[in-house]
Protein backbone atom coordinates (compact mmCIF):
# COMPACT_ATOMS: atom_id res chain seq x y z
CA UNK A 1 -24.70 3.13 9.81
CA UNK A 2 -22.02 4.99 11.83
CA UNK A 3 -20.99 1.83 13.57
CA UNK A 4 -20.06 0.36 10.17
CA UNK A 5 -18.21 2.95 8.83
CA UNK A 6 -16.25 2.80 12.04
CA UNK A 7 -15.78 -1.04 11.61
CA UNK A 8 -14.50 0.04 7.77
CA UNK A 9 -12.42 3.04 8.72
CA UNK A 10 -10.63 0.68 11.46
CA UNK A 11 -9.74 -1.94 8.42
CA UNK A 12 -8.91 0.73 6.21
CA UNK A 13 -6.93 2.87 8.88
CA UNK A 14 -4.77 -0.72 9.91
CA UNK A 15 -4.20 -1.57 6.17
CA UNK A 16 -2.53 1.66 5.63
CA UNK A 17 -1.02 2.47 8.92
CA UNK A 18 0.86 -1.27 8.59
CA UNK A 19 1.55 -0.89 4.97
CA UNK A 20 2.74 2.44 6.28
CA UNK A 21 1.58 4.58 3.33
CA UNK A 22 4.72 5.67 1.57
CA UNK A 23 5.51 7.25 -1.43
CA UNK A 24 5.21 5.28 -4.53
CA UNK A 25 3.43 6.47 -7.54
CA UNK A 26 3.24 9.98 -7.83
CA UNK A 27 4.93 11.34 -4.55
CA UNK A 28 8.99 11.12 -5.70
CA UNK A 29 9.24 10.15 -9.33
CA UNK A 30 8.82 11.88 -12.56
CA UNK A 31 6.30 9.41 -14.12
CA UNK A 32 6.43 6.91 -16.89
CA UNK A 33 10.32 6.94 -16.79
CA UNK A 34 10.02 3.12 -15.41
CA UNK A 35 6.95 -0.01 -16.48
CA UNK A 36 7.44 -1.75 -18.97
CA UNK A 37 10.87 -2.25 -20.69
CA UNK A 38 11.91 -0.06 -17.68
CA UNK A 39 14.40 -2.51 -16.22
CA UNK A 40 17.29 -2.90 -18.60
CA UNK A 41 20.61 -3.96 -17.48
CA UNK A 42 19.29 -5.74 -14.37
CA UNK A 43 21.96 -8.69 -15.31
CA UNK A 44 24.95 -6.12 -13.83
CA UNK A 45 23.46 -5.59 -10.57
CA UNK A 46 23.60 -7.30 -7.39
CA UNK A 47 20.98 -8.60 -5.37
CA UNK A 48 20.47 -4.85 -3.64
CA UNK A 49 20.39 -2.91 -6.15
CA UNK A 50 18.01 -4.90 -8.10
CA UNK A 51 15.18 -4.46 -5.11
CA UNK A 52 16.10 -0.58 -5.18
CA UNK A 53 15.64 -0.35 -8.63
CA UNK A 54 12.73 -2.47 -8.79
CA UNK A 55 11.41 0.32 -6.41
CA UNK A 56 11.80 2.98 -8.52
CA UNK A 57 10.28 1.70 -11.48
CA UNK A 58 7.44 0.78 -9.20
CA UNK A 59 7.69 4.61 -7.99
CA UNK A 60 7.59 5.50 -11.62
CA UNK A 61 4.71 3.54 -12.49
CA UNK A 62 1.69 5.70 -14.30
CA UNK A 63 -0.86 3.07 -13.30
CA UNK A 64 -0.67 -0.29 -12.08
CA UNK A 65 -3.57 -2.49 -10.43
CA UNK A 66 -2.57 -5.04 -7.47
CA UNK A 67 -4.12 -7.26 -5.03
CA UNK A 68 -3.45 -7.44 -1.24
CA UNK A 69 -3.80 -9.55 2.16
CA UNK A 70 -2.42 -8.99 5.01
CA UNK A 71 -3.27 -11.77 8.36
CA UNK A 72 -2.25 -10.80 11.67
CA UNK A 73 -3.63 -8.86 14.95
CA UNK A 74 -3.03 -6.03 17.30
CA UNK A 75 -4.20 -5.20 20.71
CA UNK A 76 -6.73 -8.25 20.12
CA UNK A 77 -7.92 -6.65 16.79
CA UNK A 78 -7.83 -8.54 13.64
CA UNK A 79 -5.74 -7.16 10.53
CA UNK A 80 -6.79 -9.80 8.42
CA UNK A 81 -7.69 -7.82 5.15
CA UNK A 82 -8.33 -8.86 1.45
CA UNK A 83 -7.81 -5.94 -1.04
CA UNK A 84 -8.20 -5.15 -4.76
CA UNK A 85 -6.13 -1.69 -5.29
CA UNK A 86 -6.25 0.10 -8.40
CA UNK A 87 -3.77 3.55 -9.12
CA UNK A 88 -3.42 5.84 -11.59
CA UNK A 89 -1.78 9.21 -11.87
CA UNK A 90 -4.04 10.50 -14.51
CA UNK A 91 -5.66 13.42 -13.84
CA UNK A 92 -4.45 13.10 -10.35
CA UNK A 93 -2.64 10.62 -8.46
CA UNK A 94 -5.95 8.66 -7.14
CA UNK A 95 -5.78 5.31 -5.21
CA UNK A 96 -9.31 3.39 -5.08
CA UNK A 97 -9.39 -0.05 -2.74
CA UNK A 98 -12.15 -2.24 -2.47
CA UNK A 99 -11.18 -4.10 0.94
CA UNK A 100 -13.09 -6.85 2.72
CA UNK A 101 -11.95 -6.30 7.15
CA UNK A 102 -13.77 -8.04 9.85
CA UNK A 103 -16.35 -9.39 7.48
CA UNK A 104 -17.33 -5.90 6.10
CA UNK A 105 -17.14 -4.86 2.35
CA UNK A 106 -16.07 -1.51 1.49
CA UNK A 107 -14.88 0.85 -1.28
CA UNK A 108 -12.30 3.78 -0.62
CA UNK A 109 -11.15 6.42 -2.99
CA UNK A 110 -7.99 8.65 -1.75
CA UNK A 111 -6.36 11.62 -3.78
CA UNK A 112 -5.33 14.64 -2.43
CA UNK A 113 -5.74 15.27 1.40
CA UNK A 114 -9.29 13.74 0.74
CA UNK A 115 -10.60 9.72 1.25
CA UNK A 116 -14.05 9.30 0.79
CA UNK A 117 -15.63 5.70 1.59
CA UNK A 118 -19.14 4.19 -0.22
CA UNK A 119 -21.67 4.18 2.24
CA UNK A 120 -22.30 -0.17 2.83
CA UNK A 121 -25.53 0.52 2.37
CA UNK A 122 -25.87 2.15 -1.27
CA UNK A 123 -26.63 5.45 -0.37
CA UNK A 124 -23.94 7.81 -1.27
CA UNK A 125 -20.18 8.76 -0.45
CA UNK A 126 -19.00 10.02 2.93
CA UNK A 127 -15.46 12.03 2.92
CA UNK A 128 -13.05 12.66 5.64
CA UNK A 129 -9.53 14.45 6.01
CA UNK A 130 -6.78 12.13 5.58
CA UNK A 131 -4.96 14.78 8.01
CA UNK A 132 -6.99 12.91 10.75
CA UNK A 133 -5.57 9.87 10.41
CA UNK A 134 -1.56 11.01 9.87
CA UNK A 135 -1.90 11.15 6.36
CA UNK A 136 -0.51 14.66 4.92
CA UNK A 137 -1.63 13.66 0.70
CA UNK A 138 -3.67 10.51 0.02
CA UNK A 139 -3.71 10.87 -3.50
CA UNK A 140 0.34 10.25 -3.79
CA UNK A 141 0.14 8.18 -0.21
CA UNK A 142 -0.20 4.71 -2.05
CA UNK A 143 -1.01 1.95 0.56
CA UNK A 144 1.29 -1.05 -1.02
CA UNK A 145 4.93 1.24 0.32
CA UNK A 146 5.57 -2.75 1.36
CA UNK A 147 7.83 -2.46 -1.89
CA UNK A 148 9.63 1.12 -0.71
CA UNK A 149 10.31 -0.15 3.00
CA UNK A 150 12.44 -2.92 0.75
CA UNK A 151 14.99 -0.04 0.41
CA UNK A 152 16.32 -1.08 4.29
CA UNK A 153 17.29 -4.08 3.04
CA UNK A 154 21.16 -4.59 3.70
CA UNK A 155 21.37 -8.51 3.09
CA UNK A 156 19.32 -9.41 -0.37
CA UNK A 157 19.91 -12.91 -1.38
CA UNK A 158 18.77 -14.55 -5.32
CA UNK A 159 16.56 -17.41 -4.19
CA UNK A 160 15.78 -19.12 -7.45
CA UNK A 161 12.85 -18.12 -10.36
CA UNK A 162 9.00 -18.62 -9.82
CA UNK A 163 5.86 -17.87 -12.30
CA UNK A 164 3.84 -15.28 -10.74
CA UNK A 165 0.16 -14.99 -12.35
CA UNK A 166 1.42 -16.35 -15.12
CA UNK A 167 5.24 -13.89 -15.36
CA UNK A 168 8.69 -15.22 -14.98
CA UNK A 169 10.27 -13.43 -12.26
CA UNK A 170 13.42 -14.06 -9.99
CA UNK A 171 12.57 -13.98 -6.56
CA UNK A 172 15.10 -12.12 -4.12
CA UNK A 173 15.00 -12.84 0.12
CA UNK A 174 16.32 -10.95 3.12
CA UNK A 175 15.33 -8.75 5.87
CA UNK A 176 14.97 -5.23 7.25
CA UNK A 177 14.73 -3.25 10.38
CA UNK A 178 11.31 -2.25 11.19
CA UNK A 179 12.61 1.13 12.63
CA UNK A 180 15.18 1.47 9.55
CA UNK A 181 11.89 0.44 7.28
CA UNK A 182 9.78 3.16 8.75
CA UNK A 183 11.98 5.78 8.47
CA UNK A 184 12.37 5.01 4.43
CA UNK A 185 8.66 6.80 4.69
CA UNK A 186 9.34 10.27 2.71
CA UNK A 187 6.43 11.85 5.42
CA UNK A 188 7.44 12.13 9.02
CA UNK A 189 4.00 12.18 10.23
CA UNK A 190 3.42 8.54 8.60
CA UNK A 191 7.07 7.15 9.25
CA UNK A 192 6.11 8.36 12.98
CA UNK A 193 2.86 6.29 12.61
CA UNK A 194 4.23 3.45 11.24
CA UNK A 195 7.21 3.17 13.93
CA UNK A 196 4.29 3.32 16.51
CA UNK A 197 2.18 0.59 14.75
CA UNK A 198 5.33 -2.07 14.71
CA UNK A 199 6.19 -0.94 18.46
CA UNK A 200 2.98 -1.70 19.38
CA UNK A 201 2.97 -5.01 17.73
CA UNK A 202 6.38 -6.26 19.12
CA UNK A 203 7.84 -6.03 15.30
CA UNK A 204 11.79 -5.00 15.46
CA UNK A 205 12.86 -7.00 11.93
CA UNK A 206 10.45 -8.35 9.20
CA UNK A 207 11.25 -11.13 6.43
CA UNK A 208 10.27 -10.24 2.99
CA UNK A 209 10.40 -11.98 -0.36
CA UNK A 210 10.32 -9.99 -3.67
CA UNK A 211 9.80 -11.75 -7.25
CA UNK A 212 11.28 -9.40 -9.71
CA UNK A 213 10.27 -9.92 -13.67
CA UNK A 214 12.47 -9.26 -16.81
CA UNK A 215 11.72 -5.75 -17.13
CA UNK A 216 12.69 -4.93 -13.41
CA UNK A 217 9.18 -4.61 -11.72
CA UNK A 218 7.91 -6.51 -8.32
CA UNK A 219 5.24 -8.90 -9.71
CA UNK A 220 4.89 -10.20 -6.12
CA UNK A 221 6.38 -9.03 -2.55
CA UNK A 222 5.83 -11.14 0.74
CA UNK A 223 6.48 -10.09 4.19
CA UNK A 224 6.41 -12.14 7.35
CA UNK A 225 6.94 -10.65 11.06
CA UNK A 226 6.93 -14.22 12.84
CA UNK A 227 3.69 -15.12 14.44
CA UNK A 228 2.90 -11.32 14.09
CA UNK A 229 2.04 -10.13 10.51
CA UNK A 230 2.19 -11.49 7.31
CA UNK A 231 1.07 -9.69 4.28
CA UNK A 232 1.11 -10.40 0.10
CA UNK A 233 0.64 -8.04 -2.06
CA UNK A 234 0.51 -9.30 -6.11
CA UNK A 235 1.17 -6.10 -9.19
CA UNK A 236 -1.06 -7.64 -11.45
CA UNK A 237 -0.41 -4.66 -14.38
CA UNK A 238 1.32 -1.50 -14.93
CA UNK A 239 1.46 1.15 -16.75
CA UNK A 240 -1.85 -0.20 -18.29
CA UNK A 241 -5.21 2.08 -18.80
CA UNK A 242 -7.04 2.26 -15.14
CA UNK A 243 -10.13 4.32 -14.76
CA UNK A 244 -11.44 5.86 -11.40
CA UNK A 245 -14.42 6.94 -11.32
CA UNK A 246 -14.79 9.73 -8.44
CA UNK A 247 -18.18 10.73 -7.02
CA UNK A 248 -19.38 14.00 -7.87
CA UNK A 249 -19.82 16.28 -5.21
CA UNK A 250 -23.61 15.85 -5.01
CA UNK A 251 -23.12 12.07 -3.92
CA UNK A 252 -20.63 13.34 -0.92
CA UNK A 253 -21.42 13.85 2.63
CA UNK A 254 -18.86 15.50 5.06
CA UNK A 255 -18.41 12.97 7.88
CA UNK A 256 -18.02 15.49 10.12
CA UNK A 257 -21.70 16.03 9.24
CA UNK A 258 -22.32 12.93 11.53
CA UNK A 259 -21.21 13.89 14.53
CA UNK A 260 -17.58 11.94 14.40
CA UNK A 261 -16.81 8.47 14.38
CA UNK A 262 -14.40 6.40 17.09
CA UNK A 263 -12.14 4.97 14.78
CA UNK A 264 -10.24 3.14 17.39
CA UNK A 265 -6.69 5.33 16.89
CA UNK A 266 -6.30 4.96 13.04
């Protein structure tokens, strides 16, 4: 059982290290002062300031579910990762992702300085300190800050209009500086981790594509480091009802309890 909860932290540890676990929802806005209807006057802006504000509504966002995958590999490990992500800020900002790394299946739940991870095989919840991994606040940590490192962005370009999942959006292309991206991260610990995770990877600048809809908001944001790392992350809904259910404390083991996992760096 340890082994696979080392193979899952590893996934889980790469997905947010790479994603670089900034601070949308519920770690620099207000909430509910973006979503829906949020985006108004988007016809005045240029190409930049469109992506920034799509950003903050994002960062304003109450709830929003999304879906995620992300191909690549470091130091001879795969990143390729398939995740379902689901955020709310209601009671507490909470983050729950249901990934599939390295052929394993797992569940994660992250608010506070907390994450703990359903055991694969049924039997309960383990939790460990997100302060272990160089993560100060999981529950306002959101793993999808590909939208927030968008903010680096000098060059933005209009690239024509696509449907996304069935939205009309403008789609908007340029590039950033990996260092310039990581230091967009509002935590130093994480914008330290995530300059160490592209350095180790070879990654100086990284392509992106955002589709934007009517009322401001990303509906879709791609990101391609050459041959490297590419990633897709899809906002399916926002600012729509999402409920978390966390374990009760009775169903959680302290990992620590086992004796400590190798979780390969992450």
């Amino acid at each position: 059982m340890k082994k696979k909860f080392a193979t899952v932290l590893v996934g889980a540890g790469t997905v947010l290290a790479v994603g670089g676990c900034g601070m949308l929802p519920g770690a620099g806005g207000s909430g509910g002062g973006g979503g829906e209807g949020g985006g108004g006057g988007l016809s005045s802006l240029n190409p930049v300031e469109i992506v920034a504000k799509a950003v903050d509504n994002t960062e304003q966002a109450e709830s929003y579910t999304a879906s995620m995958t992300m191909s690549g590999s470091m130091q001879g490990q795969s990143l390729d990762t398939q995740a379902d992500i689901e955020y709310t800020s209601d009671p507490e900002p909470t983050v729950k992702m249901s990934t599939t790394a390295q052929g394993t299946e797992a569940v994660m739940l992250m608010r506070g300085s907390e994450m703990v991870m359903e055991d694969p095989g049924g039997s309960g919840w383990m939790r460990m300190d997100l302060g272990e991994m160089g993560m100060s606040n999981a529950g306002s940590q959101d793993p999808l800050s590909e939208v927030e490192k968008l903010l680096a962005a000098e060059d933005v370009q209009e690239s024509g209009s696509e449907e996304v999942n069935g939205v009309g959006t403008t789609r908007y292309s340029g590039s950033y500086s990996a260092a310039e991206a990581a230091s967009k991260i509002g935590d130093e610990q994480l914008a330290q981790q995530a300059e160490q995770v592209y350095s180790q990877m070879g990654i100086e600048s990284v392509d992106f594509e955002v589709f934007v809809d009517d009322d401001g908001l990303p509906r879709r944001v791609t990101s391609n480091a050459g041959d490297t790392l590419e990633s897709t992350i899809d906002f399916l809904t926002f600012n729509e009802p999402v409920d978390i259910q966390y374990p009760s404390p009775d169903q959680i083991t302290d990992m620590g309890d086992m004796g400590g996992l190798d979780t390969g760096g992450f």
